[in-house]
Protein backbone atom coordinates (compact mmCIF):
# COMPACT_ATOMS: atom_id res chain seq x y z
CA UNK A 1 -12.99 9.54 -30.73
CA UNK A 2 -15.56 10.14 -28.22
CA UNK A 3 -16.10 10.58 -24.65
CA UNK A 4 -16.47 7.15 -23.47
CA UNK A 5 -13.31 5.87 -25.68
CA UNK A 6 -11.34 8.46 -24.60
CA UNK A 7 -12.00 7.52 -20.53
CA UNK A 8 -11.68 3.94 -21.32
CA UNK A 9 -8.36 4.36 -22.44
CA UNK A 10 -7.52 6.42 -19.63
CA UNK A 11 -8.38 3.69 -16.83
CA UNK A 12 -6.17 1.05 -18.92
CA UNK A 13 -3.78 3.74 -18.67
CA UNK A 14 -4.30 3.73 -15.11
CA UNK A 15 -5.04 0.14 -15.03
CA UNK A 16 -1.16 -0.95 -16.71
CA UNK A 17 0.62 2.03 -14.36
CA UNK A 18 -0.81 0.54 -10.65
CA UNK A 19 0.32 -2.90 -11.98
CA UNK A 20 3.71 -1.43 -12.88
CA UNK A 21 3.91 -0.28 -9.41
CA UNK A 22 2.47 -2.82 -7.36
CA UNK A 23 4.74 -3.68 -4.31
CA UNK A 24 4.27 -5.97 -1.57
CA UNK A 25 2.56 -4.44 1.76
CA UNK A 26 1.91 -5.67 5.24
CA UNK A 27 -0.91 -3.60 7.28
CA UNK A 28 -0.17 -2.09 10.91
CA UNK A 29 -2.73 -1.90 13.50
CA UNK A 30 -2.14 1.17 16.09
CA UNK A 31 -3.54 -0.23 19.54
CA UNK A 32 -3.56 2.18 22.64
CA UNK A 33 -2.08 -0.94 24.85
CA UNK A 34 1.27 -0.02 26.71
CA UNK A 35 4.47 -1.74 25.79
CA UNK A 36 7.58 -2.06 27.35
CA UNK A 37 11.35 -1.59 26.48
CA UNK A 38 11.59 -5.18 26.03
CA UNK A 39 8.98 -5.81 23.53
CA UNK A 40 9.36 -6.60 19.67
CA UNK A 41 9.19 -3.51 17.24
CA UNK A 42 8.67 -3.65 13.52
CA UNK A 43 11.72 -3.04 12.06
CA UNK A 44 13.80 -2.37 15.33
CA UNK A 45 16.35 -4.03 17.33
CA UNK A 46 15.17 -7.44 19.37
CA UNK A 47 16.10 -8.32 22.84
């Protein structure tokens, strides 16, 4: 087996495992803008 077979079969490897262990993601954006008490927060209590 050479090289080049060997490293292909390594990124399928690769390939099938980060499909296997996709999961669904949302992106944050940090902003320097003040917030109050009052204001929604991912994942915390509202109102």
């Amino acid at each position: 087996m050479t090289n080049s077979e060997k490293i292909q079969i390594c990124r399928e490897i690769v390939e099938q495992i980060q499909a296997e262990s996709r999961r669904p993601m949302c992106r944050l954006r940090l902003t320097r803008e003040s917030f109050s008490i009052a204001d929604s927060h991912l994942g915390g209590a509202a109102g």
